[in-house]
PDB file of N, CA and C in Angstrom:
ATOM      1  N   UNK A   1     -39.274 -30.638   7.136  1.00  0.00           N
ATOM      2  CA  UNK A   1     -39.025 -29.684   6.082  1.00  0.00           C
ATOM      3  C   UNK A   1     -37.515 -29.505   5.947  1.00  0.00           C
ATOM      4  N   UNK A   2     -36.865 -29.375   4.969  1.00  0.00           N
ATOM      5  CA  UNK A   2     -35.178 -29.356   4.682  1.00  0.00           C
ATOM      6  C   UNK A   2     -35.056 -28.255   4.160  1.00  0.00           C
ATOM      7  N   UNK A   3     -33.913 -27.360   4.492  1.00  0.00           N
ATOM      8  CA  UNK A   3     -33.331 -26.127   4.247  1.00  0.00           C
ATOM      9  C   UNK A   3     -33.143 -26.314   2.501  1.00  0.00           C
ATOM     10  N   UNK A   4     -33.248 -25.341   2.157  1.00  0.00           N
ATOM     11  CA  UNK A   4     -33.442 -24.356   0.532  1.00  0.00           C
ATOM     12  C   UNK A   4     -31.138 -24.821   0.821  1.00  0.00           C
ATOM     13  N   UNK A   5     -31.065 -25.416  -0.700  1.00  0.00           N
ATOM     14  CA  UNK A   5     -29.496 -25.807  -0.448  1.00  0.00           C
ATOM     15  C   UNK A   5     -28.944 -24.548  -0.624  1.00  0.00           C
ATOM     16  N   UNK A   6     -29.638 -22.931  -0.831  1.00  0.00           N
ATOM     17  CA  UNK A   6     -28.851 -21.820  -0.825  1.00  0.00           C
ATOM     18  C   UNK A   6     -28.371 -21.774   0.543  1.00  0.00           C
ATOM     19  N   UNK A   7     -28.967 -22.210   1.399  1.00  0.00           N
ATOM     20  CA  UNK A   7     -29.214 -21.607   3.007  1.00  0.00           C
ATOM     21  C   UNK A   7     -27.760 -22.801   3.322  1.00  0.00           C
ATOM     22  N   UNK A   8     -27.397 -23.672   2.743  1.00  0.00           N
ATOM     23  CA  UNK A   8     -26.466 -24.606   3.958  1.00  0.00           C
ATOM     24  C   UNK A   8     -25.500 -23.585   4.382  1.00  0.00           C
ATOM     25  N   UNK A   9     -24.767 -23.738   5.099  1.00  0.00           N
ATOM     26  CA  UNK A   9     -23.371 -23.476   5.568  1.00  0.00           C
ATOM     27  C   UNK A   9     -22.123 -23.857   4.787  1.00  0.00           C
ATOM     28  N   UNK A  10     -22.631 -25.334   4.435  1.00  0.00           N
ATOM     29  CA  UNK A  10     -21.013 -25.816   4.110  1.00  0.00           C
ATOM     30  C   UNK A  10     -20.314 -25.323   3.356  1.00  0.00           C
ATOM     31  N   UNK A  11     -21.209 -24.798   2.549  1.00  0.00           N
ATOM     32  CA  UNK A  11     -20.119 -24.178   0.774  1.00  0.00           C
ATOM     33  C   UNK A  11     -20.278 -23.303   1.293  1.00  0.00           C
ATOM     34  N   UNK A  12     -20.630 -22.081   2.145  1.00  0.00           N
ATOM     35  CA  UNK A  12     -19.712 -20.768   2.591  1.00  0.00           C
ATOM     36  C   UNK A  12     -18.566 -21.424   3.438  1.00  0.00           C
ATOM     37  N   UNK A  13     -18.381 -22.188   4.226  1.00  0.00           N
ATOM     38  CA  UNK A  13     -17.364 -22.119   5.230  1.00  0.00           C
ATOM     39  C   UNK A  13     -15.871 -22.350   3.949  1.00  0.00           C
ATOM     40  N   UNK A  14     -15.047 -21.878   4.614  1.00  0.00           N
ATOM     41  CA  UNK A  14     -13.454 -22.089   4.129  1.00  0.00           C
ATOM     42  C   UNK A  14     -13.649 -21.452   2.962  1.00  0.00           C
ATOM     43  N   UNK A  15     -14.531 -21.029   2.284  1.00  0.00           N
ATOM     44  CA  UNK A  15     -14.379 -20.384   0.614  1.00  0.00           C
ATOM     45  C   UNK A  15     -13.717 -18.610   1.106  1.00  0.00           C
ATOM     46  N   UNK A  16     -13.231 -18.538   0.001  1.00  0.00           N
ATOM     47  CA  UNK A  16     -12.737 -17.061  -0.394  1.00  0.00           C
ATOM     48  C   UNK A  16     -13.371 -15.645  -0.159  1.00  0.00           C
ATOM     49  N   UNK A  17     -12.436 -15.054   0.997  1.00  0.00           N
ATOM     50  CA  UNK A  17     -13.254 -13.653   1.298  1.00  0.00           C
ATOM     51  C   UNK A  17     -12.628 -12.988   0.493  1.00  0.00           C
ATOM     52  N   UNK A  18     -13.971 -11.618   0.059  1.00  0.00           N
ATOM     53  CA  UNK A  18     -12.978 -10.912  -0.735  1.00  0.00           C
ATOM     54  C   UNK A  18     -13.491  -9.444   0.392  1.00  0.00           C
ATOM     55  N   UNK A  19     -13.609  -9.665   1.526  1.00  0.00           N
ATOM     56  CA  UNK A  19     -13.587  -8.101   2.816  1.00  0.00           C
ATOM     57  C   UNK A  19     -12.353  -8.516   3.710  1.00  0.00           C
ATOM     58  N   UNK A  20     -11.469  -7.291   3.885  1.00  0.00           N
ATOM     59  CA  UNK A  20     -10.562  -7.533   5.154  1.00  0.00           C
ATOM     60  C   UNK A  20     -11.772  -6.727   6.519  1.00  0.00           C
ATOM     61  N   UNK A  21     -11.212  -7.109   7.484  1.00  0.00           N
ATOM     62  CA  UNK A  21     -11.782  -6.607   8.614  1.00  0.00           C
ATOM     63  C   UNK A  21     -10.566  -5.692   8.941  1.00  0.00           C
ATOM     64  N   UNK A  22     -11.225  -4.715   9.648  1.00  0.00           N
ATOM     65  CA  UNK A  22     -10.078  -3.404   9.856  1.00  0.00           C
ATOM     66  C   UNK A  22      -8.721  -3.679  10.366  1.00  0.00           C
ATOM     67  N   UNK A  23      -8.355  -4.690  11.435  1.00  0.00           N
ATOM     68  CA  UNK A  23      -7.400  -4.765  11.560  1.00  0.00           C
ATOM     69  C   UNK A  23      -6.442  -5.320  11.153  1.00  0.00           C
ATOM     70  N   UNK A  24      -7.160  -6.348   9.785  1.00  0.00           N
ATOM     71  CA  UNK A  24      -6.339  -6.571   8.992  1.00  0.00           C
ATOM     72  C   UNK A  24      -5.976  -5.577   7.572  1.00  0.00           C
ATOM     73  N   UNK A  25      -6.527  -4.701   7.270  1.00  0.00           N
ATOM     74  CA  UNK A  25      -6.250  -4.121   6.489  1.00  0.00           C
ATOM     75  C   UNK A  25      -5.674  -3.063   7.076  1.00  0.00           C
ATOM     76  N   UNK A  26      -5.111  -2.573   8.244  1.00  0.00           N
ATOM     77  CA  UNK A  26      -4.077  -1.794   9.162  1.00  0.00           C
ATOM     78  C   UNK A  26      -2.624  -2.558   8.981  1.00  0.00           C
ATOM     79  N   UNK A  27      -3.024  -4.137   9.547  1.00  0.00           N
ATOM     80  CA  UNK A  27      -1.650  -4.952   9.078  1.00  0.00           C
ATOM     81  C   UNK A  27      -1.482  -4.172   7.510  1.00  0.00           C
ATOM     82  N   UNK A  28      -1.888  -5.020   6.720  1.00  0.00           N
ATOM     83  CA  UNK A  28      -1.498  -5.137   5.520  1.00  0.00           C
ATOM     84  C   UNK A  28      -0.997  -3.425   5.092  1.00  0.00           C
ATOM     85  N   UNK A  29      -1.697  -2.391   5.794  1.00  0.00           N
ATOM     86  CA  UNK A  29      -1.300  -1.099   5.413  1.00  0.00           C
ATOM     87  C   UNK A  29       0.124  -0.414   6.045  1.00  0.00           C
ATOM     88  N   UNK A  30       0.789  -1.369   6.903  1.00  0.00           N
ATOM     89  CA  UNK A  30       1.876  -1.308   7.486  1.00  0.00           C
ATOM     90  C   UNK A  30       2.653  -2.199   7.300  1.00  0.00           C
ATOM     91  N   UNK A  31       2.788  -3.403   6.314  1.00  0.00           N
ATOM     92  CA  UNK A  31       3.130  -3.981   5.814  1.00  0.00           C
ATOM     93  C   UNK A  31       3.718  -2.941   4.577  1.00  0.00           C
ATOM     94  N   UNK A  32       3.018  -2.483   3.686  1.00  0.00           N
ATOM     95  CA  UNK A  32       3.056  -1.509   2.542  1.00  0.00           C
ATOM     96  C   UNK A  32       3.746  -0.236   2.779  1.00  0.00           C
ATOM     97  N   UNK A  33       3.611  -0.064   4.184  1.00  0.00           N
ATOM     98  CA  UNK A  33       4.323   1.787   4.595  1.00  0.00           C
ATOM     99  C   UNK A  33       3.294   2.287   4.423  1.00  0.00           C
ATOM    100  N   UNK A  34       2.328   2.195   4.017  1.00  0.00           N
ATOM    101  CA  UNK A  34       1.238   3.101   3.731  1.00  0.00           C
ATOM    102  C   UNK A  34       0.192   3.691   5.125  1.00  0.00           C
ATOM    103  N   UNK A  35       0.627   3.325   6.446  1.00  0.00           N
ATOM    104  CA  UNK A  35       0.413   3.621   7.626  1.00  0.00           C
ATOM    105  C   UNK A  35       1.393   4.868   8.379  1.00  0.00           C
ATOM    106  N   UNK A  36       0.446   5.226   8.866  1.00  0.00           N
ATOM    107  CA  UNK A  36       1.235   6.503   9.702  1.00  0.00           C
ATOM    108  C   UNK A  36       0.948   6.396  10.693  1.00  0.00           C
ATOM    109  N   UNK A  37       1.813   6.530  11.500  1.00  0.00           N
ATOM    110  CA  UNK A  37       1.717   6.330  13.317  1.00  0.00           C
ATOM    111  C   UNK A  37       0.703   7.355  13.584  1.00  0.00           C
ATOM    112  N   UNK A  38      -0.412   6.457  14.667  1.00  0.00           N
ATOM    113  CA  UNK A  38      -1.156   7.836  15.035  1.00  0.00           C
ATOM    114  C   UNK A  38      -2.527   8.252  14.288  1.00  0.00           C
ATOM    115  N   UNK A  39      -2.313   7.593  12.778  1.00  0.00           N
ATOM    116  CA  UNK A  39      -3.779   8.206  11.660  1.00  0.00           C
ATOM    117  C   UNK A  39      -5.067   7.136  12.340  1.00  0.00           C
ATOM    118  N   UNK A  40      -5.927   7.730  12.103  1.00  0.00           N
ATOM    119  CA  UNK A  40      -7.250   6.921  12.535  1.00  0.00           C
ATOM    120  C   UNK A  40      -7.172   5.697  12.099  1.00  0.00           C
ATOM    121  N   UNK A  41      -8.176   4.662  12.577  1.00  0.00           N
ATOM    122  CA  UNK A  41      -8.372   3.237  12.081  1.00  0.00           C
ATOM    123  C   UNK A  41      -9.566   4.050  11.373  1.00  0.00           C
ATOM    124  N   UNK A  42     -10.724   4.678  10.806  1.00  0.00           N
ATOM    125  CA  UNK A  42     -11.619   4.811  10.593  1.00  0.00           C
ATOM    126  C   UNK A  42     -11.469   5.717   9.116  1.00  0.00           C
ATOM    127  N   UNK A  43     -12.132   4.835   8.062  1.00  0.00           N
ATOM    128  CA  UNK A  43     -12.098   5.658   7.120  1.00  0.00           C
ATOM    129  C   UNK A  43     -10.514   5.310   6.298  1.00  0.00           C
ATOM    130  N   UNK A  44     -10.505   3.919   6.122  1.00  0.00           N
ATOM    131  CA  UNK A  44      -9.260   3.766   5.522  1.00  0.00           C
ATOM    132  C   UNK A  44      -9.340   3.244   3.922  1.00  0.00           C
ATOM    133  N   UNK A  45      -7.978   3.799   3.586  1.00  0.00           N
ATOM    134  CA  UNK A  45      -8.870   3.470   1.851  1.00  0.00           C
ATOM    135  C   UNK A  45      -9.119   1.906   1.402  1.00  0.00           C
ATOM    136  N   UNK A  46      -8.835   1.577   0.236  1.00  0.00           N
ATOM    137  CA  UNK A  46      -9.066   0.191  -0.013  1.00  0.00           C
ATOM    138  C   UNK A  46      -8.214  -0.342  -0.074  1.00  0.00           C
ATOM    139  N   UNK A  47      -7.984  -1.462   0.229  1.00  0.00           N
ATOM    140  CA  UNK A  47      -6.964  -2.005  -0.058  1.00  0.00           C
ATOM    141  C   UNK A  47      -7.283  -3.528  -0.563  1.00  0.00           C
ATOM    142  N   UNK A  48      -6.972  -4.345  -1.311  1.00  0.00           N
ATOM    143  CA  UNK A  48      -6.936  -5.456  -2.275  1.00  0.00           C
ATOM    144  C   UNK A  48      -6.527  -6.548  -1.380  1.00  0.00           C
ATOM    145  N   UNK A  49      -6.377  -7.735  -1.226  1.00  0.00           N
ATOM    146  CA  UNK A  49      -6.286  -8.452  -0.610  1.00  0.00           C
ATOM    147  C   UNK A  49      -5.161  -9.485  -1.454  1.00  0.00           C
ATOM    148  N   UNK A  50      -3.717  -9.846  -1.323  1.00  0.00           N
ATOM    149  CA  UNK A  50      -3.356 -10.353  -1.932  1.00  0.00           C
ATOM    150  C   UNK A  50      -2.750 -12.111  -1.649  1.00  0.00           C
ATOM    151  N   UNK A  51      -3.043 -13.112  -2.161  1.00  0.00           N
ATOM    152  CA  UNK A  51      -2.973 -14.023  -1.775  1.00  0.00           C
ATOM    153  C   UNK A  51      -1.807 -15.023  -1.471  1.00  0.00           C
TER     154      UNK A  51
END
């Protein structure tokens, strides 16, 4: 039986995320100044991902 071609892997791998994972969107928020020494990692606003 052969996998449904939604299910492969290959065409997700290397394609375009559009989620940061928290500690990159901490970088990128201290990159910007938009970080404050000390504020939670939890509950941070959005931030865009720029390429």
């Amino acid at each position: 039986m052969s996998k449904h071609s939604s299910l492969k892997a290959s065409s997700s791998v290397g394609g375009k995320r559009s989620v940061l994972k928290r500690f990159e969107r901490v970088k990128l928020l201290r990159e910007r100044g938009q970080w404050k020494q000390g504020q939670s990692p939890v509950g941070l606003p959005k931030t865009k991902f720029e390429a």
